[in-house]
C-alpha atoms as a PDB file:
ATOM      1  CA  UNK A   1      -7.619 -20.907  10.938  1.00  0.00           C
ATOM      2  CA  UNK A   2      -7.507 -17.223   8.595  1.00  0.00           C
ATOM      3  CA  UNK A   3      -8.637 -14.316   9.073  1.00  0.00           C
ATOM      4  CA  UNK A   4      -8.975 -10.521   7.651  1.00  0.00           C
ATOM      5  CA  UNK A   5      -6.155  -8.635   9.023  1.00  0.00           C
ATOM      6  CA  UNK A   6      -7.688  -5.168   8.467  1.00  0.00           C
ATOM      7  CA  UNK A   7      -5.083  -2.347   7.855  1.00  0.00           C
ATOM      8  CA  UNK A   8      -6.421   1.004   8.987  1.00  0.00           C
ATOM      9  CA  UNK A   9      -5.293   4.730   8.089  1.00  0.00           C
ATOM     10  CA  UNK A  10      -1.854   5.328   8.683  1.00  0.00           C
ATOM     11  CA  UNK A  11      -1.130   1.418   9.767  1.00  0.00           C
ATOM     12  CA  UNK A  12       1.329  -1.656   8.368  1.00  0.00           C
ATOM     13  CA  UNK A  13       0.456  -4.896   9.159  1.00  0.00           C
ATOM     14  CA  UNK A  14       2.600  -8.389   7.942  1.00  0.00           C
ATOM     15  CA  UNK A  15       1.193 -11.822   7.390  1.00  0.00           C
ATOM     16  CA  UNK A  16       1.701 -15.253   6.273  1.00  0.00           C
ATOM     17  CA  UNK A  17      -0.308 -18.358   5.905  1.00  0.00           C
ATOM     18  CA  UNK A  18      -3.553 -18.095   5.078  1.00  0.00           C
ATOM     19  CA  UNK A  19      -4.547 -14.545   6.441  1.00  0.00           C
ATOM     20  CA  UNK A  20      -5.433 -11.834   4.595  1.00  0.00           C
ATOM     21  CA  UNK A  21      -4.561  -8.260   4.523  1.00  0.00           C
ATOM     22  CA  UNK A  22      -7.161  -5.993   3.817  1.00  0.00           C
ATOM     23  CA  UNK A  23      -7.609  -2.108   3.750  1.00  0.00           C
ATOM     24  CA  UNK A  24     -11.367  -0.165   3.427  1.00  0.00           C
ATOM     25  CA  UNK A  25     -11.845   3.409   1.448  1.00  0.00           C
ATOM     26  CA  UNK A  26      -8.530   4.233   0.065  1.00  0.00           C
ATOM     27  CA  UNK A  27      -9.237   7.601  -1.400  1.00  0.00           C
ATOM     28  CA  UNK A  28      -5.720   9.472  -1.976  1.00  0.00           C
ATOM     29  CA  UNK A  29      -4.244   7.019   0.100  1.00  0.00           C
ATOM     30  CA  UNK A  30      -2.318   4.483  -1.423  1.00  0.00           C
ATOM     31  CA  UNK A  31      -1.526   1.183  -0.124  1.00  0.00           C
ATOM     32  CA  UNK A  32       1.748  -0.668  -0.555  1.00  0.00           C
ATOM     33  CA  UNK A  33       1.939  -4.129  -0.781  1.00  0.00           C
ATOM     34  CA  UNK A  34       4.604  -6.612  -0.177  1.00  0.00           C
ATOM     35  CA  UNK A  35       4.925 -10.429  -1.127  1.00  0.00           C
ATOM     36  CA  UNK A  36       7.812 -13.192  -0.555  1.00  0.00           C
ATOM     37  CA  UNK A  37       6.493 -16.307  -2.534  1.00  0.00           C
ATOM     38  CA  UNK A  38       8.700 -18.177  -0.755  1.00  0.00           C
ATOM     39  CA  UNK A  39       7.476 -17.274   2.585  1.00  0.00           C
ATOM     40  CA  UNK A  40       4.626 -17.023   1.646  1.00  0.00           C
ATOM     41  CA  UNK A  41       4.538 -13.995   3.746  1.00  0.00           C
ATOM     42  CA  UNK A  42       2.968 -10.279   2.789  1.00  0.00           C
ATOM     43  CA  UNK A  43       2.785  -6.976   4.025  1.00  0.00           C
ATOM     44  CA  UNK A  44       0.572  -4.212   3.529  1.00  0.00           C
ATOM     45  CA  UNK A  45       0.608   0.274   4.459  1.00  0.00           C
ATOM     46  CA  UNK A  46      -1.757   2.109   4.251  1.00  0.00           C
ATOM     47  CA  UNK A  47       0.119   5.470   3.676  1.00  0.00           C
ATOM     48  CA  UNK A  48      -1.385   8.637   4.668  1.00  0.00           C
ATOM     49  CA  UNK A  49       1.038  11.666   3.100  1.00  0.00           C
ATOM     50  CA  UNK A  50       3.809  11.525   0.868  1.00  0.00           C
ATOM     51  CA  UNK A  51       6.289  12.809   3.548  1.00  0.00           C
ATOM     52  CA  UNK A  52       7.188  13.462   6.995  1.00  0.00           C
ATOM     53  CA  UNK A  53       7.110  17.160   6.188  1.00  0.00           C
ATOM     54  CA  UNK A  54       3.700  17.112   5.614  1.00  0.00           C
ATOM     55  CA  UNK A  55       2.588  15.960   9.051  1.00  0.00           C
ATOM     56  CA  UNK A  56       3.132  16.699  12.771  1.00  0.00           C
ATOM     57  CA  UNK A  57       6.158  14.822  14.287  1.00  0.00           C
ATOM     58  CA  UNK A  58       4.940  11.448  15.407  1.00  0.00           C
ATOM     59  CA  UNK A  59       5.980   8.093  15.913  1.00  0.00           C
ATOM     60  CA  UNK A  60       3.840   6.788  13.539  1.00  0.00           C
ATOM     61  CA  UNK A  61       6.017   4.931  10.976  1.00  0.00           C
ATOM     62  CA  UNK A  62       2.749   3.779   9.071  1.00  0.00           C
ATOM     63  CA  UNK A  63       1.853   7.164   8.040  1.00  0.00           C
ATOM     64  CA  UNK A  64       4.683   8.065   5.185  1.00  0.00           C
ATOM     65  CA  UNK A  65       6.231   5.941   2.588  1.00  0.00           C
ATOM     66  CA  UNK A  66       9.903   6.451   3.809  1.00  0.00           C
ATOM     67  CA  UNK A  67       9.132   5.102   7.250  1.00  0.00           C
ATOM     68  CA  UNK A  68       6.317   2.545   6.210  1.00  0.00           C
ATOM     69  CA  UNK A  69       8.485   0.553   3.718  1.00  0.00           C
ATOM     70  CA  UNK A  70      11.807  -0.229   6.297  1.00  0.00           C
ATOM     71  CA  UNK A  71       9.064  -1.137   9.011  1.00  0.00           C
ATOM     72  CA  UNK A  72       7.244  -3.075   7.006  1.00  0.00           C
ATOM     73  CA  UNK A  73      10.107  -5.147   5.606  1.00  0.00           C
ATOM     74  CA  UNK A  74      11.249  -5.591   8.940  1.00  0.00           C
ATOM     75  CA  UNK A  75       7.671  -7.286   9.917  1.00  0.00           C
ATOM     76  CA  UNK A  76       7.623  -9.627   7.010  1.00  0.00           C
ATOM     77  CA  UNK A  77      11.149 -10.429   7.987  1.00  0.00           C
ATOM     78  CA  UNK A  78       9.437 -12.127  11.343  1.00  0.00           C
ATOM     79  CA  UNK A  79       7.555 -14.688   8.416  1.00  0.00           C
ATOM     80  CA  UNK A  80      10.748 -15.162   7.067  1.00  0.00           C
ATOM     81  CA  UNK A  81      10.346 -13.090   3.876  1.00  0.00           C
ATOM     82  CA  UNK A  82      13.604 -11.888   2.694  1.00  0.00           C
ATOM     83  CA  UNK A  83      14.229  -8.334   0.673  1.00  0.00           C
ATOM     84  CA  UNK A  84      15.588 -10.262  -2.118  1.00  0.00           C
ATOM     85  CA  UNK A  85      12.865 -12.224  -2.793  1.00  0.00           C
ATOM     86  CA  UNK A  86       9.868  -9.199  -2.572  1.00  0.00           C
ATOM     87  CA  UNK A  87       7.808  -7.751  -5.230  1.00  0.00           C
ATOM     88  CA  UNK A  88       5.881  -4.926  -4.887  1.00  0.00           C
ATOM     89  CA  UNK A  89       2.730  -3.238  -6.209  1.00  0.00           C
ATOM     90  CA  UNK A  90       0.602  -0.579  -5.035  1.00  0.00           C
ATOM     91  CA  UNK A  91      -2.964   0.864  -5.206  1.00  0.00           C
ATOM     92  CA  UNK A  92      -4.822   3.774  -4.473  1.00  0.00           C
ATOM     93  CA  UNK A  93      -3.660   7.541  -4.596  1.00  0.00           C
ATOM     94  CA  UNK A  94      -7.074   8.448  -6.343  1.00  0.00           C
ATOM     95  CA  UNK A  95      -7.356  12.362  -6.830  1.00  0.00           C
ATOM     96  CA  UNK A  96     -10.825  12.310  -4.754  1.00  0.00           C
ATOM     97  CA  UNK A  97     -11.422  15.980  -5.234  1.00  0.00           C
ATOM     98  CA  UNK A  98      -9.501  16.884  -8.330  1.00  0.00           C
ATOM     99  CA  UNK A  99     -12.794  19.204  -9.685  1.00  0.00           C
ATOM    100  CA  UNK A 100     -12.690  21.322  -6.598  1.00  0.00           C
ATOM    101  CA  UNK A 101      -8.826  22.212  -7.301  1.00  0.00           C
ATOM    102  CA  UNK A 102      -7.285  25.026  -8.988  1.00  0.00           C
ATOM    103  CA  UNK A 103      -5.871  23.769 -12.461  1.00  0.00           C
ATOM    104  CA  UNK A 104      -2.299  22.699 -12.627  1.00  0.00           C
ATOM    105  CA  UNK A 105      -2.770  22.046  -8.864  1.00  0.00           C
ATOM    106  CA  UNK A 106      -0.696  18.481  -7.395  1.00  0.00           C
ATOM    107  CA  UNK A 107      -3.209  16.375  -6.502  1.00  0.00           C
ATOM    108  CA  UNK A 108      -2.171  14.605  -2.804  1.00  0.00           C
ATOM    109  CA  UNK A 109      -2.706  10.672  -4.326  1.00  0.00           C
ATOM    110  CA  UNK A 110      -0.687  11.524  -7.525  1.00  0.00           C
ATOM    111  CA  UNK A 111       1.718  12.648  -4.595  1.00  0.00           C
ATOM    112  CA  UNK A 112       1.511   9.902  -2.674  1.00  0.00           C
ATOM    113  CA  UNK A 113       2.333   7.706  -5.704  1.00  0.00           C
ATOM    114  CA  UNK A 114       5.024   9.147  -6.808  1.00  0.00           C
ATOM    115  CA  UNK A 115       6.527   9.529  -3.035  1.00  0.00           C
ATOM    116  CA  UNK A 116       5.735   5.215  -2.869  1.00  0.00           C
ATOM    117  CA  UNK A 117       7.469   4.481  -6.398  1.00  0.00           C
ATOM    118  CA  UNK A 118      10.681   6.442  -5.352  1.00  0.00           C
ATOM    119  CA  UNK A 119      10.832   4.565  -1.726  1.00  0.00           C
ATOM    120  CA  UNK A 120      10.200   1.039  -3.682  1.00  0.00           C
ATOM    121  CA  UNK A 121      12.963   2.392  -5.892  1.00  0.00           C
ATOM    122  CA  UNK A 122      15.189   3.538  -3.256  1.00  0.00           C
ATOM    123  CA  UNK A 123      14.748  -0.136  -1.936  1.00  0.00           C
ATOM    124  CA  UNK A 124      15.715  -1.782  -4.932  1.00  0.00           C
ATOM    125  CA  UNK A 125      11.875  -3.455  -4.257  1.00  0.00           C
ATOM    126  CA  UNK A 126      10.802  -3.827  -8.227  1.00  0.00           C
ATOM    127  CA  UNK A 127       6.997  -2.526  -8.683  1.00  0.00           C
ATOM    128  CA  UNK A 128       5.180  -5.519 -10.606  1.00  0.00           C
ATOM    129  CA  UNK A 129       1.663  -3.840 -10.706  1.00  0.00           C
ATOM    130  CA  UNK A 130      -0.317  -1.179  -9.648  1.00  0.00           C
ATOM    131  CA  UNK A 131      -4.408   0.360  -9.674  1.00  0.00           C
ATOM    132  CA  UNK A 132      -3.394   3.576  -8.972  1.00  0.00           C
ATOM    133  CA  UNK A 133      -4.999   7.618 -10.020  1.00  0.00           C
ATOM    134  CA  UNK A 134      -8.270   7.951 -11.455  1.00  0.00           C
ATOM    135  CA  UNK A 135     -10.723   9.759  -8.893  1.00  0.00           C
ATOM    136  CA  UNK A 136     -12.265   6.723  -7.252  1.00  0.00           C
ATOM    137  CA  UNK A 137     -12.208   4.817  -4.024  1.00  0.00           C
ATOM    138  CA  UNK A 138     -11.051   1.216  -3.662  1.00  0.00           C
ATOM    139  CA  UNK A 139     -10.845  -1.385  -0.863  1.00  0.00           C
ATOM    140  CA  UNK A 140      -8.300  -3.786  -1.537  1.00  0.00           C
ATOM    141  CA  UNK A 141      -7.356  -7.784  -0.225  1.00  0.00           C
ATOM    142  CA  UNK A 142      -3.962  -9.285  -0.145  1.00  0.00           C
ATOM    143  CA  UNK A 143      -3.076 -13.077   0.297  1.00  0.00           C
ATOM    144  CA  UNK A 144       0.005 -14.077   1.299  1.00  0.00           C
ATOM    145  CA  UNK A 145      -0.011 -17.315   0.684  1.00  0.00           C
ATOM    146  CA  UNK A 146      -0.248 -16.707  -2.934  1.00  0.00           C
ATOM    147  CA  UNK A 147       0.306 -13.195  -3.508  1.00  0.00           C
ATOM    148  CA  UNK A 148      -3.435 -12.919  -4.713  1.00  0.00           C
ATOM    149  CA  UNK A 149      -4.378  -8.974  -4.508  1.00  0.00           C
ATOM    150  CA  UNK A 150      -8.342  -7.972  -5.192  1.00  0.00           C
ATOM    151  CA  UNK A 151      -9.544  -4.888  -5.847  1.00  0.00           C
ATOM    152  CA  UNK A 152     -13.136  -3.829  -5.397  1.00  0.00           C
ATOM    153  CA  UNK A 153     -14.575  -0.238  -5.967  1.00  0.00           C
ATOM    154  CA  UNK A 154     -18.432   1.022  -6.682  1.00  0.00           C
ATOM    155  CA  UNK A 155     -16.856   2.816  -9.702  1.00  0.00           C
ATOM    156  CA  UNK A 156     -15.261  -0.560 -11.551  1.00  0.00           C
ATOM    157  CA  UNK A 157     -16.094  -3.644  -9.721  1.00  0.00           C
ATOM    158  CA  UNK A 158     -13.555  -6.337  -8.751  1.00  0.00           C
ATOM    159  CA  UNK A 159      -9.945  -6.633 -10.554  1.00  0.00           C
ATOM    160  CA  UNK A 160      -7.603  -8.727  -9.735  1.00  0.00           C
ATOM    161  CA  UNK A 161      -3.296  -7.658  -9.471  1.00  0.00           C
END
């Protein structure tokens, strides 16, 4: 039996099998998501901000990159997914309200984007596709079984990663 595994705001979830990860309305959000094809195990964040800094102390580990990725490694680790072995790719970090800024003003996705590519990095987790920028919303599906990743939005449709 599968289900949708839905990843809110500031969450991680991990998964194997046939479940499937799935996060709603990422604006400047961006999600990072993990596969093992030999587990057949995935993870998935939904990052909030693109550092602790940025936000009250908490002991939310979902809510920055930094934190996200080691907690979410250590979930897949309970499939049996193994750092070596995991790719990475991320979506999201749209610049929602980039006509309202000043100009030359750092949007928060581009941000967040940057802040997930330097954590992957960091991790030695090599980034094998990403639907990131622009200045739309997206809702996004990973399988783990197969490392399948769907992206829908109003703006473009579905795409596949």
């Amino acid at each position: 039996m599968s289900g949708e595994i839905i990843v809110r705001v500031a969450d991680l979830r991990a998964a194997s099998g046939a479940d499937i990860l799935m996060t709603v309305g990422l604006g400047s959000c961006v999600a990072i998501l993990l596969h093992d094809p030999v587990a057949r195990a995935g993870g998935m964040a939904h990052v909030l901000l693109p550092s602790p800094a940025l936000g009250r102390p908490d002991a939310n580990p979902a809510k920055f990159p930094q934190t996200a990725l080691p907690r979410l490694l250590e979930l897949m680790a309970q499939h049996g997914a193994s750092t070596r072995r995991v790719t990475a790719r991320l979506v999201g970090g749209a610049s929602m309200f980039a006509a309202l800024a000043a100009p030359g003003t750092i949007q928060m996705g581009e941000r967040n984007i940057v802040a997930c590519r330097q954590v992957l990095s960091q991790h030695g987790l090599a980034l094998t596709g990403e639907d990131t920028g622009a200045d739309y919303g997206r809702t996004v599906r990973l399988w783990p079984a197969d490392g399948r990743v769907e992206i829908t939005s109003v703006a473009h449709g579905l795409q596949t990663l």
